[in-house]
Protein backbone atom coordinates (compact mmCIF):
# COMPACT_ATOMS: atom_id res chain seq x y z
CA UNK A 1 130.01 137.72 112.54
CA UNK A 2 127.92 137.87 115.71
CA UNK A 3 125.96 134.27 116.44
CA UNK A 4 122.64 134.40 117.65
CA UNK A 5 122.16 132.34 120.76
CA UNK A 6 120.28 128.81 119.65
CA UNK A 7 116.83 129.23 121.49
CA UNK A 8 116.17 132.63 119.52
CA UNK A 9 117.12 131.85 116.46
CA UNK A 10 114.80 128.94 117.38
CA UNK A 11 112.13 131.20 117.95
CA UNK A 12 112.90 133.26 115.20
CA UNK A 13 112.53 130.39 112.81
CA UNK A 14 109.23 129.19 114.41
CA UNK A 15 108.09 132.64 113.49
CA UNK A 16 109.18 132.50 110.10
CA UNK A 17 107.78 129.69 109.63
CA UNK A 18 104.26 130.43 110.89
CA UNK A 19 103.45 133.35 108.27
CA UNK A 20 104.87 130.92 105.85
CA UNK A 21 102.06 128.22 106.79
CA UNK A 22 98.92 130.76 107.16
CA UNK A 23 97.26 130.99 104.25
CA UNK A 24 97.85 127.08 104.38
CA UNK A 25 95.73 127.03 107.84
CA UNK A 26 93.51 129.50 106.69
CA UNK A 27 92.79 127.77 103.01
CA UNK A 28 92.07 124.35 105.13
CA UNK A 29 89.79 126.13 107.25
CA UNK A 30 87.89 127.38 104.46
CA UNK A 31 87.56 124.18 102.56
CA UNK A 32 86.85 122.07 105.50
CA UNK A 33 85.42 124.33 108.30
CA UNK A 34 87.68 124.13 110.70
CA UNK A 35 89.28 126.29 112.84
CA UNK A 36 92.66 127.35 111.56
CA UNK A 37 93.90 127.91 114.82
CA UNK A 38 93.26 124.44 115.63
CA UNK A 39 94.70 123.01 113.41
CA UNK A 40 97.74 125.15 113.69
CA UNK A 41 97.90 123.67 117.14
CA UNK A 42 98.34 120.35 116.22
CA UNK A 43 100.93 120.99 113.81
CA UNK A 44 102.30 123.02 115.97
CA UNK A 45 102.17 119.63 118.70
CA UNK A 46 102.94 116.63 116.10
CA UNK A 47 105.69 118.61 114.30
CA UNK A 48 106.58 121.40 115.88
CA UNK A 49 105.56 123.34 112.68
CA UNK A 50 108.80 122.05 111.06
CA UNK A 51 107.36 120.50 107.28
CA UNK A 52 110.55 118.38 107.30
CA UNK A 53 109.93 116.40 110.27
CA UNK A 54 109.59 111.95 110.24
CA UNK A 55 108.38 110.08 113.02
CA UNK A 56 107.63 106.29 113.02
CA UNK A 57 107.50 103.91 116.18
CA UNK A 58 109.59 100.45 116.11
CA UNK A 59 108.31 97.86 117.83
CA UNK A 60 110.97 95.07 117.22
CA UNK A 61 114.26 96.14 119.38
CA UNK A 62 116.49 94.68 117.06
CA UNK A 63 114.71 96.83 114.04
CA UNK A 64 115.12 100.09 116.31
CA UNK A 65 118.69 99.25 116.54
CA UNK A 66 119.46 98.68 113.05
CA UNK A 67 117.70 101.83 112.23
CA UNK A 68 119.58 103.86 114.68
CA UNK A 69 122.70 102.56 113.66
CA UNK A 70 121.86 103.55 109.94
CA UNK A 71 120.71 106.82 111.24
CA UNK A 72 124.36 107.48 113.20
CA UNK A 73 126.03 106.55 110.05
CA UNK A 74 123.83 109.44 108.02
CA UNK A 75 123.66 113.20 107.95
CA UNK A 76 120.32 112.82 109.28
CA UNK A 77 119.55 114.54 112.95
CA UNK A 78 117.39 112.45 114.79
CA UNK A 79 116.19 111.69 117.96
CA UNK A 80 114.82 108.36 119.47
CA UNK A 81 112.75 107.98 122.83
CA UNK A 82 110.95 105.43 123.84
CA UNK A 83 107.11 105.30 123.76
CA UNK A 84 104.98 103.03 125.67
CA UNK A 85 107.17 99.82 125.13
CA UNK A 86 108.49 100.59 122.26
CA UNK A 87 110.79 103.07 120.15
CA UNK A 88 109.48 106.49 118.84
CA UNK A 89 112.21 107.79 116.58
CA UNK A 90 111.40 111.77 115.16
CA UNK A 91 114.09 112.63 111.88
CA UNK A 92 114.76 115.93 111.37
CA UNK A 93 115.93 116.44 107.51
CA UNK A 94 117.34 119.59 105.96
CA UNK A 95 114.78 120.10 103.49
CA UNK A 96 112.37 118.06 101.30
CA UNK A 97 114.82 116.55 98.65
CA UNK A 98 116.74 115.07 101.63
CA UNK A 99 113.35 113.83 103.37
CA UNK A 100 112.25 112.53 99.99
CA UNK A 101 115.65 110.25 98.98
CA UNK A 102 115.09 108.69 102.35
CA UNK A 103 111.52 107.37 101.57
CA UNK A 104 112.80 104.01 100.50
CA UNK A 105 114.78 103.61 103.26
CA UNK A 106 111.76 104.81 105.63
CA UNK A 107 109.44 102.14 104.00
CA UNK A 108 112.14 99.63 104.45
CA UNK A 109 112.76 99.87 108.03
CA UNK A 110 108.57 100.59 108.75
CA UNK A 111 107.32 97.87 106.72
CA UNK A 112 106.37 95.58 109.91
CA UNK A 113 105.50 98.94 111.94
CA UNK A 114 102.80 101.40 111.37
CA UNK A 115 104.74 103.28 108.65
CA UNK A 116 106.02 106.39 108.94
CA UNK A 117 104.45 110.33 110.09
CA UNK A 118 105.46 113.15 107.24
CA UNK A 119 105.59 116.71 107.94
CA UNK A 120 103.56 119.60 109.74
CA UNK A 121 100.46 117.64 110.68
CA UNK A 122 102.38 114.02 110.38
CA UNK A 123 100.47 111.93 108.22
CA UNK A 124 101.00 109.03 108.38
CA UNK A 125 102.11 106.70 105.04
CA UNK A 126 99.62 104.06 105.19
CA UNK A 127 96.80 106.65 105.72
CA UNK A 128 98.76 108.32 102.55
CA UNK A 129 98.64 105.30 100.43
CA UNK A 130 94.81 104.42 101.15
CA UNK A 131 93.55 107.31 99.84
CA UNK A 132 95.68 107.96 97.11
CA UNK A 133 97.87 110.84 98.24
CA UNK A 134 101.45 111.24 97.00
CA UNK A 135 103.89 111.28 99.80
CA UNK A 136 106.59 113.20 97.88
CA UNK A 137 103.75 115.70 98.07
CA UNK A 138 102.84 116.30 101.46
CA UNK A 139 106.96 116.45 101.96
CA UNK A 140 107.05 119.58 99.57
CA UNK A 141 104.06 120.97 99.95
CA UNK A 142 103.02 122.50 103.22
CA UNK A 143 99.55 123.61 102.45
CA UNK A 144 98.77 120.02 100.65
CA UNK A 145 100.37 118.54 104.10
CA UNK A 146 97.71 120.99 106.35
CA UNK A 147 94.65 120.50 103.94
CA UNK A 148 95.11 116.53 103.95
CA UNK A 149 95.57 116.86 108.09
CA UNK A 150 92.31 118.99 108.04
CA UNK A 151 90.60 116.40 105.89
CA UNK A 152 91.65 113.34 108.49
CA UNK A 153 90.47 115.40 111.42
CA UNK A 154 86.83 116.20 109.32
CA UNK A 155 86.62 112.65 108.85
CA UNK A 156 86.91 112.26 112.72
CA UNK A 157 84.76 115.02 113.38
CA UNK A 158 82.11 113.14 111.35
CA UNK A 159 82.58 110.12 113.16
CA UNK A 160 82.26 111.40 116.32
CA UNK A 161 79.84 113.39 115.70
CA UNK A 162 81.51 116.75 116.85
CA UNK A 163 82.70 115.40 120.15
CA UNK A 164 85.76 117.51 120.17
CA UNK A 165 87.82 115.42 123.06
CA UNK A 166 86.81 112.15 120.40
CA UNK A 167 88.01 114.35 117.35
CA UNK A 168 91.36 115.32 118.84
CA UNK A 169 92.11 111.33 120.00
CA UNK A 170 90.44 109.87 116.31
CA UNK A 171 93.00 112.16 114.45
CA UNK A 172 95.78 111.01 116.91
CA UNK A 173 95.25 107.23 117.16
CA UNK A 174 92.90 106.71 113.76
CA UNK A 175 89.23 106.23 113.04
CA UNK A 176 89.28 102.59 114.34
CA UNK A 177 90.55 102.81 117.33
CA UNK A 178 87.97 104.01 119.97
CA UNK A 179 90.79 103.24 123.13
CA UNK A 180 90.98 106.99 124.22
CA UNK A 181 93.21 108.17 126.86
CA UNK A 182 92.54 111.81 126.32
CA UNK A 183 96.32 112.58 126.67
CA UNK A 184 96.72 113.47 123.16
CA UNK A 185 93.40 116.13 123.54
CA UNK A 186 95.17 117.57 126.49
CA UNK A 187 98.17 118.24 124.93
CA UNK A 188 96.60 120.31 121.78
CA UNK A 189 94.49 122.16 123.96
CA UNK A 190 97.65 123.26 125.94
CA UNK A 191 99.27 124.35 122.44
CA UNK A 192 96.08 125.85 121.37
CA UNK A 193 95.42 128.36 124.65
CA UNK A 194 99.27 128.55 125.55
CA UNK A 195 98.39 129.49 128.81
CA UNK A 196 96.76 126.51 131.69
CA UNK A 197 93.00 128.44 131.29
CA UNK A 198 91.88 125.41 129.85
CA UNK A 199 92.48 122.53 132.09
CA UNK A 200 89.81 122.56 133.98
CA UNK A 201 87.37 121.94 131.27
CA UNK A 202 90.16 119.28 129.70
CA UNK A 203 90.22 117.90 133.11
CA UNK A 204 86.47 117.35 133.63
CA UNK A 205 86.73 115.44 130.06
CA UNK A 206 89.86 113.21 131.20
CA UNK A 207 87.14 112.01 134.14
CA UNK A 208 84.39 111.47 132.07
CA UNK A 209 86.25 109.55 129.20
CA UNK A 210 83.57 107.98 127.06
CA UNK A 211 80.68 109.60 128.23
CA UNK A 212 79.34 112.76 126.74
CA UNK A 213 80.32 116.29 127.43
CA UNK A 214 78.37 119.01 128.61
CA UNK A 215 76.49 121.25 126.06
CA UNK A 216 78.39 124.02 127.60
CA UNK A 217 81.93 122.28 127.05
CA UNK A 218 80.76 121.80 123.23
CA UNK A 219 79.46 125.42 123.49
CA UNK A 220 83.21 126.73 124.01
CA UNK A 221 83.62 129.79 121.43
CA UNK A 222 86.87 129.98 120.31
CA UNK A 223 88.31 133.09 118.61
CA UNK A 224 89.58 133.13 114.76
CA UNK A 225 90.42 135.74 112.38
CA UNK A 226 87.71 136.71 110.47
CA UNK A 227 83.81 136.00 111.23
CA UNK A 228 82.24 136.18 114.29
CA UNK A 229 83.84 133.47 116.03
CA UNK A 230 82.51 130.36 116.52
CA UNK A 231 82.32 126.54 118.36
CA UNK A 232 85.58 124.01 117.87
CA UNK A 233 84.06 122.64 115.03
């Protein structure tokens, strides 16, 4: 049987995967007004629009190490990098039954950290836990995973009062954080163009940090399918 080479069938999954997800974009746009496109760049940065993707940070060394030995003793790919001064390790499970017989194991190894990130838009546990949602769910179910994403990033937008730069960071580092790097904007911008056409307006927001942007930057129309088109948020 003839193999096909890793990076397409790579590619070829990645497109499988994103008709799979679009009426899940495009029922979260509809329910929460915003732009499916967006928010299919941000799964497409936090998970690489894989639904069976963990990530959780360690900040005790000898918890990372104890967790990576576990993990080298498993089935389980995974990858761990480090992140700021700390460990970032991303799990990449088989499917949702094997994600979900790892929770308790997850929770173990998290319960001094943040928790853990689930899925296409990685929500995060704690967030999942103070508001009531069911994990198991957002592991199996891609469109409840996207709509709860789009409902974080609402909340943000509400808070921020449209900023979009503001938005993009809230969703990334939480509604009570206001320490913004603009990194994580940058990045979803990037994944949201694909090409660099946008980095000068992203760049004119990294040097203004807090302050406001320009009515024009807010004014950006971005394209969608159906409607006339219309601002980020």
């Amino acid at each position: 049987m003839m193999r096909i080479p890793a990076v397409i069938f790579a590619l070829l999954c990645s497109l499988s995967y994103g008709d799979v997800f679009q009426k899940g974009f495009e029922a979260a746009d509809l329910k929460r007004d915003i732009n499916q496109k967006l928010l299919r760049a941000i799964a497409s940065h936090e998970s690489g629009l894989n639904p069976f993707v963990v990530g959780f940070v360690i900040k005790d060394p000898s918890i990372a190490l104890a967790a990576e030995n576990d993990l080298k003793n498993s089935p389980v790919k995974f990858k761990r990098s480090a992140y700021k001064r700390w460990s970032h390790f991303a799990l990449y499970f088989q499917d949702a039954d094997q994600a979900k017989k790892a929770i308790p194991w997850l929770e173990k190894v998290t319960a001094t950290s943040t928790g853990y990130d689930v899925g296409l838009m990685q929500i995060n546990s704690r967030n999942s836990k103070r508001n009531g949602w069911s994990v198991d769910r957002l592991i199996s179910d891609p469109d409840y995973n996207i709509d709860k994403g789009a409902m974080i990033l609402s909340d943000c937008r509400k808070l921020f009062n449209s900023d979009p730069a503001k938005t993009l960071e809230c969703y990334n580092k939480g509604t009570k954080s206001s320490n913004f790097d603009y990194a994580y904007y940058s990045s979803v911008f990037k994944k949201y163009y694909g090409t660099p056409q946008i980095a000068k307006v992203v760049q004119a927001q990294l040097h203004k940090k807090d302050q406001k942007v320009t009515q024009a930057e807010k004014g950006m129309t971005l394209p969608r399918n159906y409607g006339e088109g219309r601002t980020l948020f």
